[in-house]
Every structure is written in structure tokens, then in C-alpha cells.
PDB file of N, CA and C in Angstrom:
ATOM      1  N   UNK A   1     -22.416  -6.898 -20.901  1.00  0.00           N
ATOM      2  CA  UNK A   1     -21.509  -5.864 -21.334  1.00  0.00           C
ATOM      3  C   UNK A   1     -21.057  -4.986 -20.164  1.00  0.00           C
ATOM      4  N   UNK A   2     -21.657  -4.878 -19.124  1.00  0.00           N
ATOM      5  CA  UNK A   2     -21.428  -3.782 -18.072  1.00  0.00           C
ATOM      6  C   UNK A   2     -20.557  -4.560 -17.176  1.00  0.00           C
ATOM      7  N   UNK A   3     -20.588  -5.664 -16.909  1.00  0.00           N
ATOM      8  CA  UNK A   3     -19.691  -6.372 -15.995  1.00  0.00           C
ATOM      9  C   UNK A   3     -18.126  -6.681 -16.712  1.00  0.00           C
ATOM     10  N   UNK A   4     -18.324  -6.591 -18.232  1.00  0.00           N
ATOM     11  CA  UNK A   4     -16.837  -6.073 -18.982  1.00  0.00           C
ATOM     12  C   UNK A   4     -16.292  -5.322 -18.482  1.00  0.00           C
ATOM     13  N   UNK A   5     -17.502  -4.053 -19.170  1.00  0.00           N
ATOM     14  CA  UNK A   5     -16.447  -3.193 -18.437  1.00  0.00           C
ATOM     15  C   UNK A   5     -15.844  -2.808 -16.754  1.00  0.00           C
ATOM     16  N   UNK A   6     -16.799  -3.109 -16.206  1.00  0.00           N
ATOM     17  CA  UNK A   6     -16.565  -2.954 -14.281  1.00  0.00           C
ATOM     18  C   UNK A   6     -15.406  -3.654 -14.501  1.00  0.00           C
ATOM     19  N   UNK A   7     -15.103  -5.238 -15.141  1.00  0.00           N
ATOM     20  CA  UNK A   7     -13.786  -6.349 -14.931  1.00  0.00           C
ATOM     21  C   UNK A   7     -12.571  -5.107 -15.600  1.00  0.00           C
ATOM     22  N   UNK A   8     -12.751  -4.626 -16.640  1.00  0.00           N
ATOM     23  CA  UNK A   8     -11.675  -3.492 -17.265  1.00  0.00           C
ATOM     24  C   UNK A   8     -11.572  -2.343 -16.402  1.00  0.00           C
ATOM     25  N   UNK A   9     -12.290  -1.704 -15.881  1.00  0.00           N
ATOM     26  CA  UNK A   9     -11.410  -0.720 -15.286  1.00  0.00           C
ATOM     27  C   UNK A   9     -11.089  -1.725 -13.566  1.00  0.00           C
ATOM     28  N   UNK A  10     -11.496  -2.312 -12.936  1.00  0.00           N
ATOM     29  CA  UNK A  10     -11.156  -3.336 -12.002  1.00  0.00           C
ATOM     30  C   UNK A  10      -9.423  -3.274 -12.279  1.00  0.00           C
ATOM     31  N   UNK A  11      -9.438  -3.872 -13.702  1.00  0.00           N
ATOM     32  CA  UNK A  11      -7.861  -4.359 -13.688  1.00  0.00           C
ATOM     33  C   UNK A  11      -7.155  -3.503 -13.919  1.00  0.00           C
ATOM     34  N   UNK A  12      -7.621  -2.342 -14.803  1.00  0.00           N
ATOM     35  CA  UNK A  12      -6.615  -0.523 -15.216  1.00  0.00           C
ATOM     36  C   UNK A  12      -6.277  -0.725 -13.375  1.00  0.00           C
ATOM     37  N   UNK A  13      -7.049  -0.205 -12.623  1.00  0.00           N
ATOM     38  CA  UNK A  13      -6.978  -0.072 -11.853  1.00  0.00           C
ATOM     39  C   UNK A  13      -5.927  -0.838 -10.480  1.00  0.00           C
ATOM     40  N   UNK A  14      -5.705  -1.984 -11.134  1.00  0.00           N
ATOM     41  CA  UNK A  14      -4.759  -2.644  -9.995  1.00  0.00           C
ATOM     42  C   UNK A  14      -3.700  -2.575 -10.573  1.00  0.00           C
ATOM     43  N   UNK A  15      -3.423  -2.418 -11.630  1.00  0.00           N
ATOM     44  CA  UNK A  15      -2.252  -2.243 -12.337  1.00  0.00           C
ATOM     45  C   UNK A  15      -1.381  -0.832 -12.605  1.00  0.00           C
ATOM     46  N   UNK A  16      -2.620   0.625 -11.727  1.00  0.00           N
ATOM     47  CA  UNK A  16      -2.295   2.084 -11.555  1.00  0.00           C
ATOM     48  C   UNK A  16      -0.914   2.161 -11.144  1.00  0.00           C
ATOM     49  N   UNK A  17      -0.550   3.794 -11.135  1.00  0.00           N
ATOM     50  CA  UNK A  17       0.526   3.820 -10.280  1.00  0.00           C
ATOM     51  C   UNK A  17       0.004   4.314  -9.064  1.00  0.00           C
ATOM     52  N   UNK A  18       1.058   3.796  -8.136  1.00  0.00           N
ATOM     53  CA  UNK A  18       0.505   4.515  -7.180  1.00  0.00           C
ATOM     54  C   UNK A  18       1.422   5.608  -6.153  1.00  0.00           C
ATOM     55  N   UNK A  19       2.420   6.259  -7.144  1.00  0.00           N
ATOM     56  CA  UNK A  19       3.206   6.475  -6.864  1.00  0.00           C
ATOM     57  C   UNK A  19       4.348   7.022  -7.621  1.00  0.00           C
ATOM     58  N   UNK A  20       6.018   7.359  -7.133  1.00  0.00           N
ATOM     59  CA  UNK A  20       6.869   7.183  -8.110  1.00  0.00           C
ATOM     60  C   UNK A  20       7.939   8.001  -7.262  1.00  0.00           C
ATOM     61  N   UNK A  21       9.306   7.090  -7.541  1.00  0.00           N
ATOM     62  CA  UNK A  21      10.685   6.902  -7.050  1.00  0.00           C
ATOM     63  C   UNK A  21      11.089   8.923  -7.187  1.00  0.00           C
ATOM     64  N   UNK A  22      11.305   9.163  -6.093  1.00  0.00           N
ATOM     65  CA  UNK A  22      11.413  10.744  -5.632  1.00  0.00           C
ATOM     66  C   UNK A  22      12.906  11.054  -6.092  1.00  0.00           C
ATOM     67  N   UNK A  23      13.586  10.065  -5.325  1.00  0.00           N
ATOM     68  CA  UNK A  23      15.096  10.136  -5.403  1.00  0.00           C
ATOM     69  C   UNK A  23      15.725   9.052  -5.145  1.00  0.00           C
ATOM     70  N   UNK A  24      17.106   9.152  -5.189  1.00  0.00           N
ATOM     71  CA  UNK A  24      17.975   7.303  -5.087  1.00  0.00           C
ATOM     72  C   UNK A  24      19.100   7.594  -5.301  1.00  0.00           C
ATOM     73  N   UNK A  25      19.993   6.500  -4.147  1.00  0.00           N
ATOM     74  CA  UNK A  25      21.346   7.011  -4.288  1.00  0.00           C
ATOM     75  C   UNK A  25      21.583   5.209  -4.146  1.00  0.00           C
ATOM     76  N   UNK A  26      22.747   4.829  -5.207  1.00  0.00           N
ATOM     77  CA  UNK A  26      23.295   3.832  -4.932  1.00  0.00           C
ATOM     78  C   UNK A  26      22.383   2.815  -6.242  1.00  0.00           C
ATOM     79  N   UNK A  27      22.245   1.933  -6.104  1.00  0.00           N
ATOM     80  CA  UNK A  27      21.826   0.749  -6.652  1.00  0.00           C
ATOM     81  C   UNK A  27      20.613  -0.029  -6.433  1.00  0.00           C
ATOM     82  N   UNK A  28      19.466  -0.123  -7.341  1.00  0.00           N
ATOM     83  CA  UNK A  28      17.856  -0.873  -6.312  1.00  0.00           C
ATOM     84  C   UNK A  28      17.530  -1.200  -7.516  1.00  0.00           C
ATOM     85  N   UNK A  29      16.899  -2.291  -6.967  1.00  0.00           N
ATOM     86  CA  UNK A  29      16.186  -2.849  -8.353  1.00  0.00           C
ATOM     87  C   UNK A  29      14.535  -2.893  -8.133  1.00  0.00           C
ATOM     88  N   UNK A  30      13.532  -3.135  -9.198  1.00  0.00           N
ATOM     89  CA  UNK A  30      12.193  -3.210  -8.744  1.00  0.00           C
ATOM     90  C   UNK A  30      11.460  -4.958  -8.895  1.00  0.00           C
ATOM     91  N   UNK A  31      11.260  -5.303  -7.676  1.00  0.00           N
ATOM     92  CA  UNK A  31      10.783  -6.643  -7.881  1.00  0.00           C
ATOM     93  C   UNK A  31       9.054  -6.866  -9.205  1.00  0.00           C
ATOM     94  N   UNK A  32       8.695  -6.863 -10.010  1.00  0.00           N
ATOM     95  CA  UNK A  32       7.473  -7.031 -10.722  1.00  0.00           C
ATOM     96  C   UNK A  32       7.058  -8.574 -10.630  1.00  0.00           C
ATOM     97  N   UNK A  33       5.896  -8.869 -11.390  1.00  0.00           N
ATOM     98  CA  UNK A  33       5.133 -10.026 -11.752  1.00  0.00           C
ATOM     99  C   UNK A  33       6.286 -10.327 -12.751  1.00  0.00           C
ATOM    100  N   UNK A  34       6.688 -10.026 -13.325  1.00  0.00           N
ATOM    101  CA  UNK A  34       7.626 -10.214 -14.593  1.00  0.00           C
ATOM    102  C   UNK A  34       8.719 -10.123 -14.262  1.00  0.00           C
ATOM    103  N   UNK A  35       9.424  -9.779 -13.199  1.00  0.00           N
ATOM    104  CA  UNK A  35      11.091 -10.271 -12.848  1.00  0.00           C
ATOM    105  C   UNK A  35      11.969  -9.060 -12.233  1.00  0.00           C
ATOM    106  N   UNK A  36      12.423  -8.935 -12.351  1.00  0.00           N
ATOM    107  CA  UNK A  36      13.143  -7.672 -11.585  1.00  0.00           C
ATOM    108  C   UNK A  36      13.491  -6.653 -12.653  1.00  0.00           C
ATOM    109  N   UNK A  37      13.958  -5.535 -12.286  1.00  0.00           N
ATOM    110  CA  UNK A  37      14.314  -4.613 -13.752  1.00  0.00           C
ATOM    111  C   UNK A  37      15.006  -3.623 -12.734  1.00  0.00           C
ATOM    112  N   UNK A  38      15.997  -2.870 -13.025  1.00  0.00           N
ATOM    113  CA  UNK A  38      16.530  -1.518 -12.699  1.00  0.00           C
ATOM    114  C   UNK A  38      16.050  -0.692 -12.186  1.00  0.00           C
ATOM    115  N   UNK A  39      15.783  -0.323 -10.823  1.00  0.00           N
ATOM    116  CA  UNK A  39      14.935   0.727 -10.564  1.00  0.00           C
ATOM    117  C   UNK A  39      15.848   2.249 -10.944  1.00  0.00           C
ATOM    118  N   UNK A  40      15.067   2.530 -11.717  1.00  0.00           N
ATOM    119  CA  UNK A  40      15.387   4.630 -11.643  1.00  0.00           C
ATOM    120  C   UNK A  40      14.683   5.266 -11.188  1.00  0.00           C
ATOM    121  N   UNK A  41      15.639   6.724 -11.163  1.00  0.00           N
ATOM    122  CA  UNK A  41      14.583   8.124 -10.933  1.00  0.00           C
ATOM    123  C   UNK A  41      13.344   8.080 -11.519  1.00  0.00           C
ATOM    124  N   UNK A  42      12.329   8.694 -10.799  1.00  0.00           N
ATOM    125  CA  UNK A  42      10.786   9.091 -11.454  1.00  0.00           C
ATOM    126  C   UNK A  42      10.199   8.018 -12.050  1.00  0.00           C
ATOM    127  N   UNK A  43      10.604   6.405 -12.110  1.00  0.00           N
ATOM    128  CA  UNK A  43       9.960   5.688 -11.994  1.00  0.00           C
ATOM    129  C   UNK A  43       8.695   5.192 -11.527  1.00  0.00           C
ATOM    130  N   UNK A  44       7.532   4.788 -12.024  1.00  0.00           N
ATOM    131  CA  UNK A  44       6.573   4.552 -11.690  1.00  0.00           C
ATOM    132  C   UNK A  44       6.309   3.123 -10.719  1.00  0.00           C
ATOM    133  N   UNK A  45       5.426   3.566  -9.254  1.00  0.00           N
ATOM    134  CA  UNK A  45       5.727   2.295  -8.461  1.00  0.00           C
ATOM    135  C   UNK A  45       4.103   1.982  -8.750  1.00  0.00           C
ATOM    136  N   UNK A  46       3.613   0.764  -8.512  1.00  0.00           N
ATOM    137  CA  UNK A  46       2.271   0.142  -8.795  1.00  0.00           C
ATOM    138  C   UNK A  46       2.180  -0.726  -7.843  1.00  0.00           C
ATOM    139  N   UNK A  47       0.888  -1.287  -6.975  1.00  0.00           N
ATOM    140  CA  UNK A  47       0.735  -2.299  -6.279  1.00  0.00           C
ATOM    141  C   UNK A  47       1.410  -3.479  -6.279  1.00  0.00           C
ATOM    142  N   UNK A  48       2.095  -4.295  -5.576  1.00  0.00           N
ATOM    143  CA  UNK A  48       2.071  -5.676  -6.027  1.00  0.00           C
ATOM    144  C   UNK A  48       4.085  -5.383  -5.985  1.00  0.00           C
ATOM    145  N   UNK A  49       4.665  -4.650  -6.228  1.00  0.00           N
ATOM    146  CA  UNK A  49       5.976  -3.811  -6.443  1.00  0.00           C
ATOM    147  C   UNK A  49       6.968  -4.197  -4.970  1.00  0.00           C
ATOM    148  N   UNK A  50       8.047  -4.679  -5.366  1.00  0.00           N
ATOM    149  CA  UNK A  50       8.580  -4.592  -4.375  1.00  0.00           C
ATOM    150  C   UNK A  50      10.010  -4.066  -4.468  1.00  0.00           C
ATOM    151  N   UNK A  51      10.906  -3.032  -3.608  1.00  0.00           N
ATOM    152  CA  UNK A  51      11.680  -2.476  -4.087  1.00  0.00           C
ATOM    153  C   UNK A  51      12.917  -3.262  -3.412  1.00  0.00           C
ATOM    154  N   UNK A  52      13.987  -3.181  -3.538  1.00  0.00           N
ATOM    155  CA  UNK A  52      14.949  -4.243  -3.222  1.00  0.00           C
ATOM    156  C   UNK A  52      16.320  -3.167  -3.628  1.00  0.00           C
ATOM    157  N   UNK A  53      16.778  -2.676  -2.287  1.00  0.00           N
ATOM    158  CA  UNK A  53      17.978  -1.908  -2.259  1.00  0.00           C
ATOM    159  C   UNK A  53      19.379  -2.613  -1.739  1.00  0.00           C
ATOM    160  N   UNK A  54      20.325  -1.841  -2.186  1.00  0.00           N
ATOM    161  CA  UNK A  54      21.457  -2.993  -1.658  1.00  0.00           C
ATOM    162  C   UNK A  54      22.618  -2.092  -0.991  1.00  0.00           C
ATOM    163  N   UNK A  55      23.630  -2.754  -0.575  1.00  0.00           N
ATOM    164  CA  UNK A  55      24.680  -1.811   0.068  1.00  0.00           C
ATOM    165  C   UNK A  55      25.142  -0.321  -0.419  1.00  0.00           C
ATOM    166  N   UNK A  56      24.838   0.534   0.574  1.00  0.00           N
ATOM    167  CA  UNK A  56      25.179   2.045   0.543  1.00  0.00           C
ATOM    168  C   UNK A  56      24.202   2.585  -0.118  1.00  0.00           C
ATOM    169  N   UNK A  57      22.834   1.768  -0.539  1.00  0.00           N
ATOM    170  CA  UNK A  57      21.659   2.618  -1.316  1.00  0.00           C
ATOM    171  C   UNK A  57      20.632   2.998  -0.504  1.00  0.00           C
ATOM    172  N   UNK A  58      19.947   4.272  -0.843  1.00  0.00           N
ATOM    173  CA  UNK A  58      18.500   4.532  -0.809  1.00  0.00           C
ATOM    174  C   UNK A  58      17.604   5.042  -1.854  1.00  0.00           C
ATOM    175  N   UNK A  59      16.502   4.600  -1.439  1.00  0.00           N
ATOM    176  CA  UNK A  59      15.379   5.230  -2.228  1.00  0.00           C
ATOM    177  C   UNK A  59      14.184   5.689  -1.443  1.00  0.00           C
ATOM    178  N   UNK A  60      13.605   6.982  -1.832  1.00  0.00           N
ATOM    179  CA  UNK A  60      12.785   7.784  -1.974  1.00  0.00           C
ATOM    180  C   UNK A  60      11.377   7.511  -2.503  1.00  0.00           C
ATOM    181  N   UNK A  61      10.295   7.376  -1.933  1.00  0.00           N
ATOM    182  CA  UNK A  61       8.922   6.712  -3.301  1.00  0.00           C
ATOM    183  C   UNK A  61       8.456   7.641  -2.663  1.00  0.00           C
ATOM    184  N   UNK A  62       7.680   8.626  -3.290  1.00  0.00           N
ATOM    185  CA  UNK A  62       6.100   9.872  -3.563  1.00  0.00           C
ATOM    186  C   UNK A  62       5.315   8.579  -3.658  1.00  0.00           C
ATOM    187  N   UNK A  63       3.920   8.318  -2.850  1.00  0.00           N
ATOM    188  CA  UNK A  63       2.797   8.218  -3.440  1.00  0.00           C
ATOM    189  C   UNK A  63       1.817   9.297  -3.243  1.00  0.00           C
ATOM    190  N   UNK A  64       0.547   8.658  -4.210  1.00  0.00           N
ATOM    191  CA  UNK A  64      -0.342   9.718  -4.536  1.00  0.00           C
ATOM    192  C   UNK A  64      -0.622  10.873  -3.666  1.00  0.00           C
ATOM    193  N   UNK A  65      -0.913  10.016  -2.198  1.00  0.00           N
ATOM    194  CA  UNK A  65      -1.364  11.201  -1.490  1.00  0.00           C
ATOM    195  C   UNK A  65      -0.379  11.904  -0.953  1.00  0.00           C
ATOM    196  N   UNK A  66       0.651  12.110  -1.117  1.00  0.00           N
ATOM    197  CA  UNK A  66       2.213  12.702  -0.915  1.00  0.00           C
ATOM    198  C   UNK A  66       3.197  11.741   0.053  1.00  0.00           C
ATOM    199  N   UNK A  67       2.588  10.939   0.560  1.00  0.00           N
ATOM    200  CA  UNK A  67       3.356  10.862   1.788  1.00  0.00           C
ATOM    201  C   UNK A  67       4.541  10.065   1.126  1.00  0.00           C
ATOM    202  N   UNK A  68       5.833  10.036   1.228  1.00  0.00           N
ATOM    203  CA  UNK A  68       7.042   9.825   1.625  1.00  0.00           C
ATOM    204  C   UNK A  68       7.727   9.097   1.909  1.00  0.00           C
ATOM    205  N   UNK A  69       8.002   7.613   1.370  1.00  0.00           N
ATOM    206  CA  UNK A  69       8.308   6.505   2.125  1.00  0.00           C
ATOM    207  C   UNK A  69      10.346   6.482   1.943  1.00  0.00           C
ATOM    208  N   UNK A  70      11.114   6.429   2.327  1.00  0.00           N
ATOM    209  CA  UNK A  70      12.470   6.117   2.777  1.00  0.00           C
ATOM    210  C   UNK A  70      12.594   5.083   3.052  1.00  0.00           C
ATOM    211  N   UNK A  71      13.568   4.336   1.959  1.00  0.00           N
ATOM    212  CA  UNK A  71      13.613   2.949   2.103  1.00  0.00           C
ATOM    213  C   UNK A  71      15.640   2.523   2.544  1.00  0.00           C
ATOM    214  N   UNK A  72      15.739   2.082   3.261  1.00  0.00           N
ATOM    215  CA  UNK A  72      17.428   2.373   3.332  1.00  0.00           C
ATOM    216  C   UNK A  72      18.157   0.846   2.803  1.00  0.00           C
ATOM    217  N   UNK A  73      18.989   0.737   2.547  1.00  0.00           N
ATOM    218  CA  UNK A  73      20.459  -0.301   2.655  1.00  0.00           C
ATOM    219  C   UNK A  73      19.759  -1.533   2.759  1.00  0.00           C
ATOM    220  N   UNK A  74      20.297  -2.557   2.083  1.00  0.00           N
ATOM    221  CA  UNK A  74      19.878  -4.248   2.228  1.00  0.00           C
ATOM    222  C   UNK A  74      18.696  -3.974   2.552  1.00  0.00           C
ATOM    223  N   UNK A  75      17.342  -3.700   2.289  1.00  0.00           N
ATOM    224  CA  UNK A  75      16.324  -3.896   2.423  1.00  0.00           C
ATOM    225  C   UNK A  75      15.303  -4.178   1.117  1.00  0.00           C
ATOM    226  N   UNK A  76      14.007  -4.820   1.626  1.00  0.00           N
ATOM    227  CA  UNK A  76      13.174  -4.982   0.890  1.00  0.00           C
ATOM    228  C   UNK A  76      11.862  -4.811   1.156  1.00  0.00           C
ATOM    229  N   UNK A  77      11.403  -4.049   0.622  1.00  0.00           N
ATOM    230  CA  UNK A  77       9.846  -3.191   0.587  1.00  0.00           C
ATOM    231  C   UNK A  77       8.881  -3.429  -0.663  1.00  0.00           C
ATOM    232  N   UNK A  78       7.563  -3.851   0.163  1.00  0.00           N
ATOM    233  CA  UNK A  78       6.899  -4.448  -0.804  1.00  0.00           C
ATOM    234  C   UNK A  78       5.699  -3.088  -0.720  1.00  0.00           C
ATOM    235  N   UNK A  79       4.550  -3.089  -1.548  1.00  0.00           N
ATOM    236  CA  UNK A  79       3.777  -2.303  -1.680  1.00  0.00           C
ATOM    237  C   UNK A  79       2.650  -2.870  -1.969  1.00  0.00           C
ATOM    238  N   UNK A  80       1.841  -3.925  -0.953  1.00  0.00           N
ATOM    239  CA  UNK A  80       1.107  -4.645  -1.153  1.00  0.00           C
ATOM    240  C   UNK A  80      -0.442  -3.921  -2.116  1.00  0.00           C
ATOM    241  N   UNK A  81      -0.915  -2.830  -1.008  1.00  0.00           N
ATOM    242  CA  UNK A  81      -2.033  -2.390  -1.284  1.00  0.00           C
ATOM    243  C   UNK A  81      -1.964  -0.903  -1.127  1.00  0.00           C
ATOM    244  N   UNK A  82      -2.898  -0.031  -2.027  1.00  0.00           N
ATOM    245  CA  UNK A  82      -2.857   1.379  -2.111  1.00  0.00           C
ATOM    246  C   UNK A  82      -4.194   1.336  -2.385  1.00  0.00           C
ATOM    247  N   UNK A  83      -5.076   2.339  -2.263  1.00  0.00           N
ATOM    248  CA  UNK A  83      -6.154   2.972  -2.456  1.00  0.00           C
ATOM    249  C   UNK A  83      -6.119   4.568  -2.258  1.00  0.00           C
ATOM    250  N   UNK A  84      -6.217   4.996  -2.653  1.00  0.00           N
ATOM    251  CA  UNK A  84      -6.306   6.535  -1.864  1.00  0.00           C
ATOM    252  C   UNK A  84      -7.510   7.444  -2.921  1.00  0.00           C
ATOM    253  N   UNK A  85      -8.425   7.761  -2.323  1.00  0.00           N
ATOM    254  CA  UNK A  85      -9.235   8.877  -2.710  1.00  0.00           C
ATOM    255  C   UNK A  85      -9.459  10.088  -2.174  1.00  0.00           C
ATOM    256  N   UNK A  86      -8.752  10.347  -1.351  1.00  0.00           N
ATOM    257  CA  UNK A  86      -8.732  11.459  -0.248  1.00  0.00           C
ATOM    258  C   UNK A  86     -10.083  11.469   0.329  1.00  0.00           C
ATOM    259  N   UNK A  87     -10.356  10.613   0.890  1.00  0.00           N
ATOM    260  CA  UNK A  87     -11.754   9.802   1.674  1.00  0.00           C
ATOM    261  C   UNK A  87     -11.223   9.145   2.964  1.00  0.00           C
ATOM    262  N   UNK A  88     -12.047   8.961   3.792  1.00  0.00           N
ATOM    263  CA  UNK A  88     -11.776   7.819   4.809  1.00  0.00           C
ATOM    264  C   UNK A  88     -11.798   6.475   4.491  1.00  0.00           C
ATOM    265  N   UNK A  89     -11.977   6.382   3.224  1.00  0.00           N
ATOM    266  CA  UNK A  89     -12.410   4.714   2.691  1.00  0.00           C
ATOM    267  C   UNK A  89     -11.103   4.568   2.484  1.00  0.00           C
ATOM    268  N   UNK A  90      -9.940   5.019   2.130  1.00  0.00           N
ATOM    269  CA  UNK A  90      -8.244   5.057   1.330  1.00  0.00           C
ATOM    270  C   UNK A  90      -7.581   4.034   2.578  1.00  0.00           C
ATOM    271  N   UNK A  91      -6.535   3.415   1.827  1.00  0.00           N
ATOM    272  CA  UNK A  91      -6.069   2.354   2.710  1.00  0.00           C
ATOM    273  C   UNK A  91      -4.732   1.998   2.046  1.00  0.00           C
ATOM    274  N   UNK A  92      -4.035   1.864   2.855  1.00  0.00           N
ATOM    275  CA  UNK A  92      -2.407   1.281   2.456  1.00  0.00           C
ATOM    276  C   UNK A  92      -2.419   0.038   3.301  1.00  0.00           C
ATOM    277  N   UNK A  93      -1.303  -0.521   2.448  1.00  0.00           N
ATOM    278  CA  UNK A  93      -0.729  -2.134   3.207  1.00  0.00           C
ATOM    279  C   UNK A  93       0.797  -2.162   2.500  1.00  0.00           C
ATOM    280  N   UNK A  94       1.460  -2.258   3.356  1.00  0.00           N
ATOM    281  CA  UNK A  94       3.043  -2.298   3.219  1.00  0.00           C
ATOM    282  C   UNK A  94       3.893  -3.343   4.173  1.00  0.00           C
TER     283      UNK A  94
END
């Protein structure tokens, strides 16, 4: 029963946000496990996420620990890995 639950919050957990779309000008969509969808304002970003902007757009992503990412024009940004506990153990991969 205890290794249930460790596997359940394991997966809450990779599936968190870790994050969320600040601001956006122009047109972006969000790459998921499940296909692409519309990215909007105050949207929630989660591991695994990849953002995909197109001519004359940007976007803005807050994650947890504030910092700020600026994503510009024809680009594509993935959000491999997040951790953050406000610890030295916290780790990004982008």
C-alpha cells in the first residue's frame, strides 16, 4: 500500500505545474503528450511542455521560483525538467 501511494504522488507530481504563461503577443501554441492546443494568457506550463511561437510572437512563462523565461519569434522551447524547493537540491533542464 505505501509504494501506491509514493507511485501516486510520484505521478501528481510530474504532471505539476511548474509555472504559467505571464504574457503573449501574437500566436503560440503548447506542444503536450496529447497534441498541440492554443497557448493563452495564465496558462498553466508542466514538465514535458513545449512552447512553439510563430511569426511576430512572444511569450512570457513565470515559473515557480519566479524566474522569467522570454521566448521570441519561430521558436521552440521545451521544458524538459523542473524541480524547485527553494533548496540546493532544485534543478531545471530546458
Amino acid at each position: 500500500m505505501r509504494t501506491l501511494l509514493i507511485l501516486f504522488f510520484l505521478q501528481l507530481s510530474l504532471w505539476a505545474s511548474i509555472g504559467s504563461v505571464m504574457a503573449m503577443r501574437g500566436s503560440a501554441e503548447l506542444k503536450r503528450s496529447n497534441g498541440l492546443i492554443k497557448l493563452e494568457n495564465a496558462m498553466e506550463i508542466e514538465s514535458a511542455d513545449t512552447i512553439i511561437t510563430h511569426e511576430k510572437s512572444r511569450v512570457q512563462v513565470m515559473l515557480l521560483d519566479s524566474t522569467v523565461i522570454t521566448i521570441g519569434e519561430n521558436s521552440e522551447f521545451r521544458f524538459d525538467e523542473f524541480a524547485y524547493d527553494g533548496t540546493k537540491e532544485s534543478k531545471a533542464s530546458m
